[in-house]
Protein backbone atom coordinates (compact mmCIF):
# COMPACT_ATOMS: atom_id res chain seq x y z
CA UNK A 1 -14.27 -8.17 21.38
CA UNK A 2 -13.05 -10.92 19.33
CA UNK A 3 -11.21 -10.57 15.63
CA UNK A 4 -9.57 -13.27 13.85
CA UNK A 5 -7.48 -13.19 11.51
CA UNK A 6 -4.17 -15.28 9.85
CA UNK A 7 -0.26 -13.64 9.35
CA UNK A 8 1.70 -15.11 6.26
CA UNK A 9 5.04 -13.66 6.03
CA UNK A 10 6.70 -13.60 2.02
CA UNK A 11 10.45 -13.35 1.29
CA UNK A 12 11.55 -12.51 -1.87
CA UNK A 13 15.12 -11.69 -3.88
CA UNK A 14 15.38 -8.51 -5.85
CA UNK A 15 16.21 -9.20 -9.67
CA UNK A 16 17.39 -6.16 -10.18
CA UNK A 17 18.67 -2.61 -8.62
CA UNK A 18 15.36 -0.94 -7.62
CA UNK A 19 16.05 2.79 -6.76
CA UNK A 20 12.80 3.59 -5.30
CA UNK A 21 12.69 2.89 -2.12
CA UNK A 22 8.70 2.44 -1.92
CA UNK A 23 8.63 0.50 -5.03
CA UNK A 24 6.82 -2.31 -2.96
CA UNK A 25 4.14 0.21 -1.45
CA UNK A 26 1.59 -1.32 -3.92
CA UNK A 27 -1.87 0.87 -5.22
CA UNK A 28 -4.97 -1.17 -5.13
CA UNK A 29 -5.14 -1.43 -9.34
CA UNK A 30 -1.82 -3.52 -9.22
CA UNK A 31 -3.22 -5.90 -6.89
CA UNK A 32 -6.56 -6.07 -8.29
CA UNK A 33 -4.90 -7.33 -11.29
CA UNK A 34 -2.50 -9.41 -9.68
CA UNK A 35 -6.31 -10.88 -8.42
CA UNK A 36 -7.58 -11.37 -11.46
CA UNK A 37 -4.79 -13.20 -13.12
CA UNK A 38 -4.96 -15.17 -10.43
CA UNK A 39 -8.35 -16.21 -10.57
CA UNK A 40 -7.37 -16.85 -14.48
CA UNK A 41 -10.37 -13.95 -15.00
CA UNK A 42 -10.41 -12.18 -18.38
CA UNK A 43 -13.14 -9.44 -17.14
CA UNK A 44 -12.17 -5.54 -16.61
CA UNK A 45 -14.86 -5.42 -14.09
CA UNK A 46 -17.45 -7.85 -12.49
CA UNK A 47 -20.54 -6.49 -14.49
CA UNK A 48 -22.78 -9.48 -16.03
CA UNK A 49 -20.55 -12.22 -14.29
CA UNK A 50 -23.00 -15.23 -13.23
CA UNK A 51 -20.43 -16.37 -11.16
CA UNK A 52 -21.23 -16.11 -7.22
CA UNK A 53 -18.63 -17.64 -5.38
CA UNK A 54 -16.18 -15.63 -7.03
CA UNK A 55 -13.06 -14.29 -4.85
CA UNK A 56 -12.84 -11.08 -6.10
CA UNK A 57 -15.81 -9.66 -5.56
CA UNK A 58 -16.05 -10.55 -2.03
CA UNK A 59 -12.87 -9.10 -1.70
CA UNK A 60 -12.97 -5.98 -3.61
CA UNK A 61 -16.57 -4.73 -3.93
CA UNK A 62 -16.91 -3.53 -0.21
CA UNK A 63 -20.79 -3.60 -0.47
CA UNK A 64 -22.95 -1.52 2.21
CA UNK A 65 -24.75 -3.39 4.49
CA UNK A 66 -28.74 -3.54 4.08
CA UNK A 67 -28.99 -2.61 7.82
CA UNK A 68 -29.68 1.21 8.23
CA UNK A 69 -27.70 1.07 11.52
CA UNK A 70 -24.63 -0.95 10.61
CA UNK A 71 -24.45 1.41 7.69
CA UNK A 72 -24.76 4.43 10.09
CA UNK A 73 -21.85 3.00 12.69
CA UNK A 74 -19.50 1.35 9.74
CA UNK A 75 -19.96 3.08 6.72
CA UNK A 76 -18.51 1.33 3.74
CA UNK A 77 -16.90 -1.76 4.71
CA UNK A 78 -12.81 -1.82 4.79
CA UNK A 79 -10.78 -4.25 2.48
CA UNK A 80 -10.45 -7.43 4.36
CA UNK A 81 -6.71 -7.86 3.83
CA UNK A 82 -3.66 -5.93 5.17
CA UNK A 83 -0.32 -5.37 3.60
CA UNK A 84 3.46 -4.36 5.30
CA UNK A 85 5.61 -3.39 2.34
CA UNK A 86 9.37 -3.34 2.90
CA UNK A 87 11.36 -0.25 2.26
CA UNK A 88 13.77 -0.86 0.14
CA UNK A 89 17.52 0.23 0.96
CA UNK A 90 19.67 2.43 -1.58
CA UNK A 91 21.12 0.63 -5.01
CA UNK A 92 22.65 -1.72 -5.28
CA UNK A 93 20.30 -3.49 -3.61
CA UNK A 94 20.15 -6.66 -6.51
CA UNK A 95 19.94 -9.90 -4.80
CA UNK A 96 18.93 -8.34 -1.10
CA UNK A 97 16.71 -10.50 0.48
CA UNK A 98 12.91 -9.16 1.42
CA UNK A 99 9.72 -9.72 3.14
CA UNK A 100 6.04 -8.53 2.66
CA UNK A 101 3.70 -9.29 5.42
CA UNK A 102 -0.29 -10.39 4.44
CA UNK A 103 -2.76 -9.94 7.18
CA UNK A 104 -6.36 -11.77 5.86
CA UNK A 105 -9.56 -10.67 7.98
CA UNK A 106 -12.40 -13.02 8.59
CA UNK A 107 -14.10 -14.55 5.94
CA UNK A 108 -11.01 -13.35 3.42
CA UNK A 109 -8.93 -16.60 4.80
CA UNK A 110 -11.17 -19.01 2.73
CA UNK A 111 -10.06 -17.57 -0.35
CA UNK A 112 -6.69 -18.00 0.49
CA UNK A 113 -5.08 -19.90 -2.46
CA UNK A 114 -6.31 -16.84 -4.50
CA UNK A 115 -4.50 -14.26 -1.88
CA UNK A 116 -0.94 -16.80 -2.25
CA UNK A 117 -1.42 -16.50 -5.88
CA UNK A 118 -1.82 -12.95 -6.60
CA UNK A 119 0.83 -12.14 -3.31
CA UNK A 120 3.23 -13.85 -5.98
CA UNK A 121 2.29 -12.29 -8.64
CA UNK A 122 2.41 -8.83 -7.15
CA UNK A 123 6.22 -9.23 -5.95
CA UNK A 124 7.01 -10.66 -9.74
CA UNK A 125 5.73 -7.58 -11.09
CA UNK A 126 7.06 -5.47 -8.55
CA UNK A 127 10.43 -6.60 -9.32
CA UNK A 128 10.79 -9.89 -7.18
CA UNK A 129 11.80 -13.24 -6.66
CA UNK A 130 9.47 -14.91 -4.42
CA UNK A 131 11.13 -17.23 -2.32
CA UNK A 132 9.01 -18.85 -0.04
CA UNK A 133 5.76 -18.29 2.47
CA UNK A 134 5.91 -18.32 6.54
CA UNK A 135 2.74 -19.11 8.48
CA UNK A 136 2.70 -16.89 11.70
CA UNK A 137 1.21 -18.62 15.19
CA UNK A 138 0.23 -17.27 18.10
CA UNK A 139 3.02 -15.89 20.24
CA UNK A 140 4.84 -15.18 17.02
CA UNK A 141 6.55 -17.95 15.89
CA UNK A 142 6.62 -18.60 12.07
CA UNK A 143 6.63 -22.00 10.73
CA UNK A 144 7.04 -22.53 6.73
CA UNK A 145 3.72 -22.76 4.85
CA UNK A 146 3.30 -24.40 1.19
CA UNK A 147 -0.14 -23.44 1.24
CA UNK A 148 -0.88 -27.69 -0.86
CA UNK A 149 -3.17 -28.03 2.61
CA UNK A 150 -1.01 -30.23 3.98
CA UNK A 151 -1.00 -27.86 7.23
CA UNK A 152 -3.84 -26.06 8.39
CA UNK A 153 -3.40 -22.11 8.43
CA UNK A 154 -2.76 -20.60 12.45
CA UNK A 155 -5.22 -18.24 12.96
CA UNK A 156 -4.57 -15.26 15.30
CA UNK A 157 -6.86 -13.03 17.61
CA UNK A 158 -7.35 -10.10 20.15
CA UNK A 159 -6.13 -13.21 22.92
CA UNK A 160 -2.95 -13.64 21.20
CA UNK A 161 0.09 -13.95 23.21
CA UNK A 162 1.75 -11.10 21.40
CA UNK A 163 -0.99 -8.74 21.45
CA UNK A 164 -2.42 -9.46 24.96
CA UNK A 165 0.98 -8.07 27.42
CA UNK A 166 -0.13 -5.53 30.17
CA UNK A 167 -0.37 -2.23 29.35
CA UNK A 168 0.00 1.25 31.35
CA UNK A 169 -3.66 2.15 32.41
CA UNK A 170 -2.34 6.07 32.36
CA UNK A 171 0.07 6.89 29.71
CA UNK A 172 1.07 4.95 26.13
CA UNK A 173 3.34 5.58 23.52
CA UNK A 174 2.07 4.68 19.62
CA UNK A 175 5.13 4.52 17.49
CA UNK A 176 4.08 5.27 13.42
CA UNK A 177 6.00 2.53 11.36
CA UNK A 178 4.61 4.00 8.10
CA UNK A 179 3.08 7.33 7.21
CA UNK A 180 -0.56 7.91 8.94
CA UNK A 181 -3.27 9.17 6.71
CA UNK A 182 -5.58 10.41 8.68
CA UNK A 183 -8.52 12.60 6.42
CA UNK A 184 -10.91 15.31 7.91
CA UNK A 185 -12.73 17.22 5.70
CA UNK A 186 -11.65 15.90 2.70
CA UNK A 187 -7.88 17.17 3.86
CA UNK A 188 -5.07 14.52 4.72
CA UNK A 189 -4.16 15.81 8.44
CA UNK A 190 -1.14 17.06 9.24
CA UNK A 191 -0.66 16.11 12.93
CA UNK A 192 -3.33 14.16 14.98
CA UNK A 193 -4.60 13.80 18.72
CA UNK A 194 -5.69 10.77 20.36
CA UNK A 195 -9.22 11.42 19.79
CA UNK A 196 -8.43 11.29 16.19
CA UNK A 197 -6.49 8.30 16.52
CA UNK A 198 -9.34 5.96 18.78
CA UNK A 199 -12.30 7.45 16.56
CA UNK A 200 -10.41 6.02 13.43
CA UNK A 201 -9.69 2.93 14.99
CA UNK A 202 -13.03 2.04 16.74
CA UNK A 203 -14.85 2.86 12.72
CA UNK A 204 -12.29 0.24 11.34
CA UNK A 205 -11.49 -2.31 14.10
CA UNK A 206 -15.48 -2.56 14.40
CA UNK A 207 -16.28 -2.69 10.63
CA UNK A 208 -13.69 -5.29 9.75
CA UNK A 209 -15.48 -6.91 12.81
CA UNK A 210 -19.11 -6.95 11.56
CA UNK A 211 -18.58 -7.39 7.83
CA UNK A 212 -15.59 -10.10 7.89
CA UNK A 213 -17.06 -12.00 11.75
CA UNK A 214 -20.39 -11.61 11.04
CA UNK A 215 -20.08 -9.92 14.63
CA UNK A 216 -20.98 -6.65 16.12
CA UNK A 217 -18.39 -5.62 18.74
CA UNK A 218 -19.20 -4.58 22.43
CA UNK A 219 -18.60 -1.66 21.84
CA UNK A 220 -19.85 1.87 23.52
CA UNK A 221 -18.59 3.92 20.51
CA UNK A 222 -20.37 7.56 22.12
CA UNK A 223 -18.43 7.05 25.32
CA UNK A 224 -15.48 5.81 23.95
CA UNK A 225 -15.06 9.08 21.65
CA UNK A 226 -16.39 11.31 24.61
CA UNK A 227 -13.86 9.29 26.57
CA UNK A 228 -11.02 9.69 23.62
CA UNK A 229 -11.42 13.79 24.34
CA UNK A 230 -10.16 13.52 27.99
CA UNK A 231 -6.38 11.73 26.91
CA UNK A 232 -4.03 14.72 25.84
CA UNK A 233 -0.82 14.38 24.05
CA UNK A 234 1.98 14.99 26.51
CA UNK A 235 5.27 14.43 24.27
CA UNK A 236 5.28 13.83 20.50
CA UNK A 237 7.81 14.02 17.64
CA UNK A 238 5.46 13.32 14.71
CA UNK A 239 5.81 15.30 11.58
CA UNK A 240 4.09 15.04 8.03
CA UNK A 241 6.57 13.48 5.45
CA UNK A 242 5.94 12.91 1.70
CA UNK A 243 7.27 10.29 -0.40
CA UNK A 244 8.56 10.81 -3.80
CA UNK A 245 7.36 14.40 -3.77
CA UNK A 246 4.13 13.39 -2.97
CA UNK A 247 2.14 13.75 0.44
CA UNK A 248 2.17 10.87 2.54
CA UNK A 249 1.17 11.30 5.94
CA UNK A 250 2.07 11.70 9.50
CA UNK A 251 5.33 9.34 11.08
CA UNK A 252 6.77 9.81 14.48
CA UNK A 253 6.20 8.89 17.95
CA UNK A 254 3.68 10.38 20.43
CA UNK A 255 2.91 9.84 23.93
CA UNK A 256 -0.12 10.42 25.70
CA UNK A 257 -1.90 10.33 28.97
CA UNK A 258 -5.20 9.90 30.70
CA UNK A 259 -7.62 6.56 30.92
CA UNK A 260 -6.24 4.52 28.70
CA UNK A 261 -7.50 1.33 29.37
CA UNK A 262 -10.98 1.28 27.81
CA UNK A 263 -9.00 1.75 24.58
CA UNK A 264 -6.33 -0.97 25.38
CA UNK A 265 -7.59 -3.65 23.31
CA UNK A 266 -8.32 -1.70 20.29
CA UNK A 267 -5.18 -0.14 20.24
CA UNK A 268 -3.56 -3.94 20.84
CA UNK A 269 -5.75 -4.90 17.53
CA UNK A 270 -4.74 -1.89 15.48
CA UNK A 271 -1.58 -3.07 15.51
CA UNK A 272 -2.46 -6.13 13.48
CA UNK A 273 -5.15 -4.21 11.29
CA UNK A 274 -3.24 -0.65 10.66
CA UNK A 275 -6.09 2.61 10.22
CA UNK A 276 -6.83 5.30 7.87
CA UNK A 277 -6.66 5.89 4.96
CA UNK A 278 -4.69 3.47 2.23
CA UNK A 279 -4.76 0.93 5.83
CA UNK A 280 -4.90 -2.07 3.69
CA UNK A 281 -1.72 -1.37 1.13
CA UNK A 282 0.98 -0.58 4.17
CA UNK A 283 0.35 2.58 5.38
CA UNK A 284 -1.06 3.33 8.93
CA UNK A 285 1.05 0.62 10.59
CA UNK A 286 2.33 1.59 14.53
CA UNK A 287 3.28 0.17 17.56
CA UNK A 288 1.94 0.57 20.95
CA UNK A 289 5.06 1.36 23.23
CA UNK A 290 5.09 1.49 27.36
């Protein structure tokens, strides 16, 4: 299974003492605006707009497939961009030095001087100072990127150098970076097992897949779930934290054990495209640990 996909990393000065800590953890209305300023659009929505090659609604309007089946397997299609917010240490923390990290999916990466726009927009009204942009390339080295089309944009995949290193076939560690919002039932759940965790990641890995590649992945998803039962947690420290008094999700580390190599590349890609819910604005980012 194949996803593509390009890194840009932003850096950015603080103007001023922020005191909240997730002041960068962005909802989706600030960066739909940011969007819309960017694409110099007056609208409040998209209704009666003649315009078809528009950015934003090919970025924002997640519309369900006409195919009965893709609907059935992906559901309502995923935003095709991913965000890593910083969190910001205590005041005084005027003049620190920052980076964001934008992920673009697919098809998103031709509407890229829309994403650099808005991206710079956002950290302005977030507080910010942008600084400068950093291409990533395979294998992880960053290289500065103006974004004038003087250089052409590294593009990343499921074969990248960084992704691709051997893993354990029988136990794995995932690391949560930022809280995990997994939802069940309506509910935001408060700890998770690996079923949870592969089930969630096949529905977005694969949708982000078909709606952004124009590809369907390989993919036996009623094995890999029947498979996903048989791995058990074996050591875990993961708790459910909230932010700013208000729930966000599960953090902590948790190791588990069984066949894990059907699920190696997935988990390998998750890593680049985060899961659940809120995926694309920072939260649901982890590493896979030996």
């Amino acid at each position: 299974m194949e996803l593509h996909y390009a890194r840009l990393w932003f850096s950015f000065t603080l103007r001023q003492d922020l005191g909240d800590p997730y002041a960068f953890y962005a909802t989706r209305a600030d960066f739909e605006a940011a969007f819309r300023t960017a694409l110099s659009c007056k609208r409040g929505d998209c209704a009666g707009c003649r315009n078809v090659e528009c950015a934003f609604p090919a970025t924002f309007d997640q519309q369900i497939a006409e195919d009965p089946e893709a609907v059935r397997r992906h559901q309502k299609p995923p935003l095709p961009f991913i965000f890593d917010f910083p969190v910001l240490l205590p005041p005084p923390n005027r003049g620190r030095v920052c980076e964001l990290v934008l992920t673009l999916v697919g098809s998103a990466i031709q509407h890229l001087p829309t994403y650099l726009a808005a991206v710079g927009l956002l950290i302005e009204q977030k507080g910010g100072a942008p600084v400068g942009v950093m291409a990533e390339s395979p294998g992880g080295e960053r290289t500065a990127y103006s974004g004038d089309g003087s250089l052409s944009l590294p593009l990343l995949g499921s074969l990248d150098p960084a992704l691709t290193g051997p893993l354990p076939t029988e136990t794995v560690a995932i690391r949560l970076l930022t809280p995990l919002k997994l939802v069940q039932d309506g509910r935001l759940l408060k700890t998770f097992t690996f079923a949870n965790f592969a089930r969630t990641l096949m529905r977005r890995v694969s949708s982000l897949a078909y709606h952004y590649e124009g590809a369907e992945p390989a993919l036996d998803y009623r094995w890999l779930s029947q498979h996903s039962e048989s791995v058990r947690t074996v050591e875990s420290d993961c708790r459910f934290v909230s932010w700013n008094g208000r729930p966000a999700g599960i953090l902590g580390s948790a190791r588990f054990a069984g066949d894990l190599e059907p699920f190696h590349l997935l988990l390998q890609l998750g890593q680049a495209t985060h899961l659940g819910k809120s995926a694309s604005f920072g939260f649901g980012s982890y590493r896979v640990e030996g």
